[in-house]
N, C-alpha and C. Protein backbone atom coordinates (compact mmCIF):
# COMPACT_ATOMS: atom_id res chain seq x y z
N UNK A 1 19.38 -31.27 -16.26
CA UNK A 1 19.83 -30.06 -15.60
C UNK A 1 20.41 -30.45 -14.23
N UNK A 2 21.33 -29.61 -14.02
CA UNK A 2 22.23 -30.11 -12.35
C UNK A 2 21.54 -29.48 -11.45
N UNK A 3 21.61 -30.08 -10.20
CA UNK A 3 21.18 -28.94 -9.27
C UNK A 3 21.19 -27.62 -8.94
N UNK A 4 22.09 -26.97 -9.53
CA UNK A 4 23.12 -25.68 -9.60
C UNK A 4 22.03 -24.94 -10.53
N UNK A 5 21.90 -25.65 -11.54
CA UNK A 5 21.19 -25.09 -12.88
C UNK A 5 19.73 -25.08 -12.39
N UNK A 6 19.22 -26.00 -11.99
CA UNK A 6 17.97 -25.97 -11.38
C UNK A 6 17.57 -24.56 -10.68
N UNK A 7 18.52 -24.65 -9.41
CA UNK A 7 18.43 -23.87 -8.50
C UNK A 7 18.87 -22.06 -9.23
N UNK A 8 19.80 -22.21 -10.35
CA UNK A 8 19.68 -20.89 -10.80
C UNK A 8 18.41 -20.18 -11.30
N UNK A 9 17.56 -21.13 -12.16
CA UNK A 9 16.67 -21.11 -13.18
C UNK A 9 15.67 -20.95 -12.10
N UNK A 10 15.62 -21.22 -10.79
CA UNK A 10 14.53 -20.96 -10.22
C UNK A 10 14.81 -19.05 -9.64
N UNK A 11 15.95 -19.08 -9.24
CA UNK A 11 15.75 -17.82 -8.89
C UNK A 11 16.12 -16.54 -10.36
N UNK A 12 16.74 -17.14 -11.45
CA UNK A 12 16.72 -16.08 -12.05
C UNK A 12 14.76 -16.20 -12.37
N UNK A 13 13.94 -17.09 -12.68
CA UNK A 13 12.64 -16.61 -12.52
C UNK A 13 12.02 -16.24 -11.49
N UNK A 14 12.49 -16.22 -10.10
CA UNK A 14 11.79 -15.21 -9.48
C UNK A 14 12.41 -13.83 -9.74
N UNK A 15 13.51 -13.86 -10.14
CA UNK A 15 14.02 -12.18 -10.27
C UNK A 15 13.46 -11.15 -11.80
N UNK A 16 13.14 -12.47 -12.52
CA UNK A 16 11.95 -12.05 -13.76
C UNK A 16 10.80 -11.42 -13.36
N UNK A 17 10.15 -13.09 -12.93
CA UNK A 17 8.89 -12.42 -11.94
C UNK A 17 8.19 -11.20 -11.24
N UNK A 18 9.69 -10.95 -10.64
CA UNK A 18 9.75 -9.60 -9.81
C UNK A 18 9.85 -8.12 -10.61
N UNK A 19 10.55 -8.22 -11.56
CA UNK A 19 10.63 -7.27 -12.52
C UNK A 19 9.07 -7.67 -13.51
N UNK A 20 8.89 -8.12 -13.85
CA UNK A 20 7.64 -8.05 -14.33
C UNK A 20 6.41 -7.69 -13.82
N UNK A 21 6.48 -7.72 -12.21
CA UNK A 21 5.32 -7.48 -11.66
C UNK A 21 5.53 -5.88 -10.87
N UNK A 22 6.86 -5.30 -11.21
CA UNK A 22 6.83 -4.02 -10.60
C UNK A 22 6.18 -3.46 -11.81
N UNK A 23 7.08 -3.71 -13.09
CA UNK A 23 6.15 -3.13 -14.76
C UNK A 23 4.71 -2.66 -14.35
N UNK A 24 4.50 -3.95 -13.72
CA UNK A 24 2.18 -3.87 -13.78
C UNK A 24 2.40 -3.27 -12.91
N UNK A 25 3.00 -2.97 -11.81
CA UNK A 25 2.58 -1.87 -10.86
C UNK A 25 3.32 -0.40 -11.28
N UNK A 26 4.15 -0.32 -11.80
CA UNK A 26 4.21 0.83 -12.54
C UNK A 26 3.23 1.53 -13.65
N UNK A 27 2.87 0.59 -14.17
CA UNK A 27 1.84 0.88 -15.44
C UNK A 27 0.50 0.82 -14.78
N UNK A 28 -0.38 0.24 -13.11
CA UNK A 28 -1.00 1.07 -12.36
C UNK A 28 -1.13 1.72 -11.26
N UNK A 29 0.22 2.75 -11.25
CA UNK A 29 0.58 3.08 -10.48
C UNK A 29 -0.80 4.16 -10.08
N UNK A 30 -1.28 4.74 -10.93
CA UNK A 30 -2.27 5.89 -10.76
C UNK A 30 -3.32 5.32 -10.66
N UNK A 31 -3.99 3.99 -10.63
CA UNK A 31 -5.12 3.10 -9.93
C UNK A 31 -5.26 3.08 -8.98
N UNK A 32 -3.72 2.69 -8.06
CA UNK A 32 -3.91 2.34 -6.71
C UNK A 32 -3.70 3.75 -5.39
N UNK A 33 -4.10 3.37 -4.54
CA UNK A 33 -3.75 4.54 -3.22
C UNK A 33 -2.12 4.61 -3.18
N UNK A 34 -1.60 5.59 -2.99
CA UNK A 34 -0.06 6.01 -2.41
C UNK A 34 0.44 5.11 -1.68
N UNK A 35 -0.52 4.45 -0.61
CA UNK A 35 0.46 3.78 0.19
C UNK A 35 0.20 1.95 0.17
N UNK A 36 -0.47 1.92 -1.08
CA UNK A 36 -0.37 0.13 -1.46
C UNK A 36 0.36 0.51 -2.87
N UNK A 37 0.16 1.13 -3.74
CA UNK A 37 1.54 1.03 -4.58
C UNK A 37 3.55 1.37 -4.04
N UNK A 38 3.31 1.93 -2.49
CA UNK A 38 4.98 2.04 -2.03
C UNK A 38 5.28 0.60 -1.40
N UNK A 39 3.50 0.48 -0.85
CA UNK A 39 3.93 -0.95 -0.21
C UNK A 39 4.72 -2.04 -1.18
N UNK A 40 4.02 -1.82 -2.02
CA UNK A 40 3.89 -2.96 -3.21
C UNK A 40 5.43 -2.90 -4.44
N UNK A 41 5.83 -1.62 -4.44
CA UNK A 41 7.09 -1.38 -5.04
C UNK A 41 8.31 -1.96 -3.86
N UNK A 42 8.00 -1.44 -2.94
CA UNK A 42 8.92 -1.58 -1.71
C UNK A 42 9.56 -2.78 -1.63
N UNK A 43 8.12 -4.19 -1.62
CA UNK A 43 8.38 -5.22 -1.53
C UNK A 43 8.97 -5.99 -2.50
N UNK A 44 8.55 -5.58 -4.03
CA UNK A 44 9.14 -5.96 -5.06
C UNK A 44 11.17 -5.63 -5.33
N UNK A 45 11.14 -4.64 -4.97
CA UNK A 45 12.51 -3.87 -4.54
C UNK A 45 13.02 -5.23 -3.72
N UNK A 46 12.97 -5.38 -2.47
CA UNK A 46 13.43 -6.25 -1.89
C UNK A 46 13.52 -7.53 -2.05
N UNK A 47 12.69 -7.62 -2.79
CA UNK A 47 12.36 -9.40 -3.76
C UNK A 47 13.58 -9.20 -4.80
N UNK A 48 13.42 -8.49 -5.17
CA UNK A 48 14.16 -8.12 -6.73
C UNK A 48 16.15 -8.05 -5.96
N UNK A 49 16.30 -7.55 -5.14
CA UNK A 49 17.46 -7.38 -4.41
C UNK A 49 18.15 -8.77 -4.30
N UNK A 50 17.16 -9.21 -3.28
CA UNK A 50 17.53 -10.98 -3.11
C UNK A 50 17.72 -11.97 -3.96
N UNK A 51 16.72 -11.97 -4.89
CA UNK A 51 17.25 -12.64 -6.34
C UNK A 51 18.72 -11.90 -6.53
N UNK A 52 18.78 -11.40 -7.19
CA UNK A 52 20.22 -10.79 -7.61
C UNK A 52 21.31 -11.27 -6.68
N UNK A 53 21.26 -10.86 -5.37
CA UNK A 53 21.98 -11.60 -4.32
C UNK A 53 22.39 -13.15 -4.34
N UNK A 54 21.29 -13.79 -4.45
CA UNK A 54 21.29 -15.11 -4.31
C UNK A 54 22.14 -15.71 -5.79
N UNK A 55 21.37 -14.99 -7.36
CA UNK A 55 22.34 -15.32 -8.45
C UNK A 55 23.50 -15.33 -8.41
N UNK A 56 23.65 -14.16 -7.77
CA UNK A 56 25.14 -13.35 -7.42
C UNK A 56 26.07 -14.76 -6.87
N UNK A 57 25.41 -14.85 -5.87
CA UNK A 57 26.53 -15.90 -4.66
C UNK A 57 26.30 -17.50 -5.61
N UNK A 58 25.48 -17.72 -6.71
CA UNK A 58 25.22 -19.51 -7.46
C UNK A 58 26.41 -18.81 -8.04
N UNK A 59 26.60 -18.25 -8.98
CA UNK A 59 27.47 -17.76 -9.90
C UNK A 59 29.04 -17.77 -9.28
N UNK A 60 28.80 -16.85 -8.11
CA UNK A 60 30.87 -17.16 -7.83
C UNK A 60 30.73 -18.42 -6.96
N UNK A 61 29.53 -19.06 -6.30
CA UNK A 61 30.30 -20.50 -6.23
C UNK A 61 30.53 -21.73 -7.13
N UNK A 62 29.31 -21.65 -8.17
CA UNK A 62 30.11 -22.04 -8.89
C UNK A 62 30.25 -21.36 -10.53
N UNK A 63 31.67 -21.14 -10.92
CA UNK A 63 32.03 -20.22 -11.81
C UNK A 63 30.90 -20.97 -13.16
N UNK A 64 31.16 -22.32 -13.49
CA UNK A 64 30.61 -23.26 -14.86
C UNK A 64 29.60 -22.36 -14.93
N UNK A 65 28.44 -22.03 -13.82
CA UNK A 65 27.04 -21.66 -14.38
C UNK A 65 27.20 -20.50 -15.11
N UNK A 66 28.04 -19.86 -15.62
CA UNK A 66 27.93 -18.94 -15.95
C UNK A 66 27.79 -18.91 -17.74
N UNK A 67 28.41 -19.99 -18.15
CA UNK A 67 28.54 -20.63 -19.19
C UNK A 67 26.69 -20.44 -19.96
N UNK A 68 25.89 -20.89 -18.91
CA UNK A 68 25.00 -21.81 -19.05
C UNK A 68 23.82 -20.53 -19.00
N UNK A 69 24.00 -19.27 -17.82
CA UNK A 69 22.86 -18.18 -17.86
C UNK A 69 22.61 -17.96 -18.93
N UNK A 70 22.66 -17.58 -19.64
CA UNK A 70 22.06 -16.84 -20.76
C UNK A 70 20.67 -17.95 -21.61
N UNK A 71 21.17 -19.45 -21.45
CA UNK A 71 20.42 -20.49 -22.29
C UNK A 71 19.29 -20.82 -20.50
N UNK A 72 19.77 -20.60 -19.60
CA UNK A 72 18.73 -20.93 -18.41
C UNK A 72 17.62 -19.36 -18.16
N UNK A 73 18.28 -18.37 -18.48
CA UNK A 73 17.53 -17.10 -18.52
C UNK A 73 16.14 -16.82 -19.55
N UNK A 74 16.87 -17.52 -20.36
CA UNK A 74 15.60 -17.52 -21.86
C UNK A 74 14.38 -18.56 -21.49
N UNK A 75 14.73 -19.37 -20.85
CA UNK A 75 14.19 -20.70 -20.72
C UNK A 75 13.19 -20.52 -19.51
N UNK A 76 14.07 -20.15 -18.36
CA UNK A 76 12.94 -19.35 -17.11
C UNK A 76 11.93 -18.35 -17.80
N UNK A 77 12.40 -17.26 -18.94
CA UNK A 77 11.54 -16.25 -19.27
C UNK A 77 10.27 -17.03 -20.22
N UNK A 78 10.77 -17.95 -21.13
CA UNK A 78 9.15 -18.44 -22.00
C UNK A 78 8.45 -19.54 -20.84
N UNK A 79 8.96 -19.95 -19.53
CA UNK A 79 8.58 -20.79 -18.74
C UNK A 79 7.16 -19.34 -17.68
N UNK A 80 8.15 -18.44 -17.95
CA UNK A 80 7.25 -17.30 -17.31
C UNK A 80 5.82 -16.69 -17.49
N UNK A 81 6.20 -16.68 -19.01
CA UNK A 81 5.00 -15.76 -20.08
C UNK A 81 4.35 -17.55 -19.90
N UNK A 82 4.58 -18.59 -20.25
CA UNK A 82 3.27 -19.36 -20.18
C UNK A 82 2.77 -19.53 -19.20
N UNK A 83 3.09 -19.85 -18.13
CA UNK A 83 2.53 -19.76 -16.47
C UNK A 83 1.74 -18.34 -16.80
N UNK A 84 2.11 -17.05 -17.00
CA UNK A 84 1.37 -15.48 -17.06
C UNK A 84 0.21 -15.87 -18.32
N UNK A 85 0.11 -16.01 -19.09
CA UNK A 85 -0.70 -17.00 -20.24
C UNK A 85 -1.71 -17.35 -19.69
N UNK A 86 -1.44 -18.65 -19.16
CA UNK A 86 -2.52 -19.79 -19.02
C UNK A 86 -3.05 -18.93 -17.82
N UNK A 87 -2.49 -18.42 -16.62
CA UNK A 87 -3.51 -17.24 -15.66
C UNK A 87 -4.13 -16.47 -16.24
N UNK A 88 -4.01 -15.92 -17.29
CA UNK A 88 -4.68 -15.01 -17.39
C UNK A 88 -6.03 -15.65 -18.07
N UNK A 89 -5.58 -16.62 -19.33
CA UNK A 89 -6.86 -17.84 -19.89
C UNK A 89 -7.77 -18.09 -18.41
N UNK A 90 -7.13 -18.87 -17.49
CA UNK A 90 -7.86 -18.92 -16.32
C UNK A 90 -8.95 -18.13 -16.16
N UNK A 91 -8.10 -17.07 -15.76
CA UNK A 91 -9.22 -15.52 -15.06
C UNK A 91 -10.30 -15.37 -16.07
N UNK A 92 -10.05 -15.39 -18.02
CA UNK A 92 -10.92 -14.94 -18.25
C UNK A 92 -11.92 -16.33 -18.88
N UNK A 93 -11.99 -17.48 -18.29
CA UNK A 93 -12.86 -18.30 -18.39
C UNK A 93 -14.09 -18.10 -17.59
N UNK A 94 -15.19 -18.07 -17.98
CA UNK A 94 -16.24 -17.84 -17.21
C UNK A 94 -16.55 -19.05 -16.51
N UNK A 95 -16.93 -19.57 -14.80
CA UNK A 95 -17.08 -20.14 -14.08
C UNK A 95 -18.23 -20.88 -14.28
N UNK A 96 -18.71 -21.98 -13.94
CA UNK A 96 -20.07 -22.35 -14.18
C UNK A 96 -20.31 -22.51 -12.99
């Protein structure tokens, strides 16, 4: 992978990331107090912005990657769910 590709694959998974973790805060939105779920959307919003931004500007500098998103998008996303996976195995291992 080139640097370009690297560096896409890292931020199209934080812009996954980010959309995945507003989901869980949408889905407990009625758990939390009013003003840690706006906090918490708010910030994701702005996470989620910047990714896009940042894809935005890899992409028109250089045009090739564009070729290549769709096979680096899939690849960040099963790189995602196993990192989300093995945390969650984590959490529910009991500690000795």
């Amino acid at each position: 992978m080139t640097p370009e590709q690297t560096t896409l694959k890292h931020w199209i998974k934080q812009l996954l990331r980010v959309r995945m973790d507003m989901e869980d805060a949408r889905a407990t939105e009625k758990d939390l107090p009013i003003d840690e779920f706006l906090s918490k959307t708010h910030r994701l919003t702005l996470d989620e912005s910047r990714a896009e931004q940042v894809i935005g500007e890899l992409l028109q500098a250089t045009p090739a990657l564009e070729q290549d998103y769709n096979a680096i998008q899939e690849t960040a996303h099963e790189e995602l769910v196993e990192e989300r996976e093995r945390d969650a195995d984590h959490a529910q291992k009991p500690r000795r």
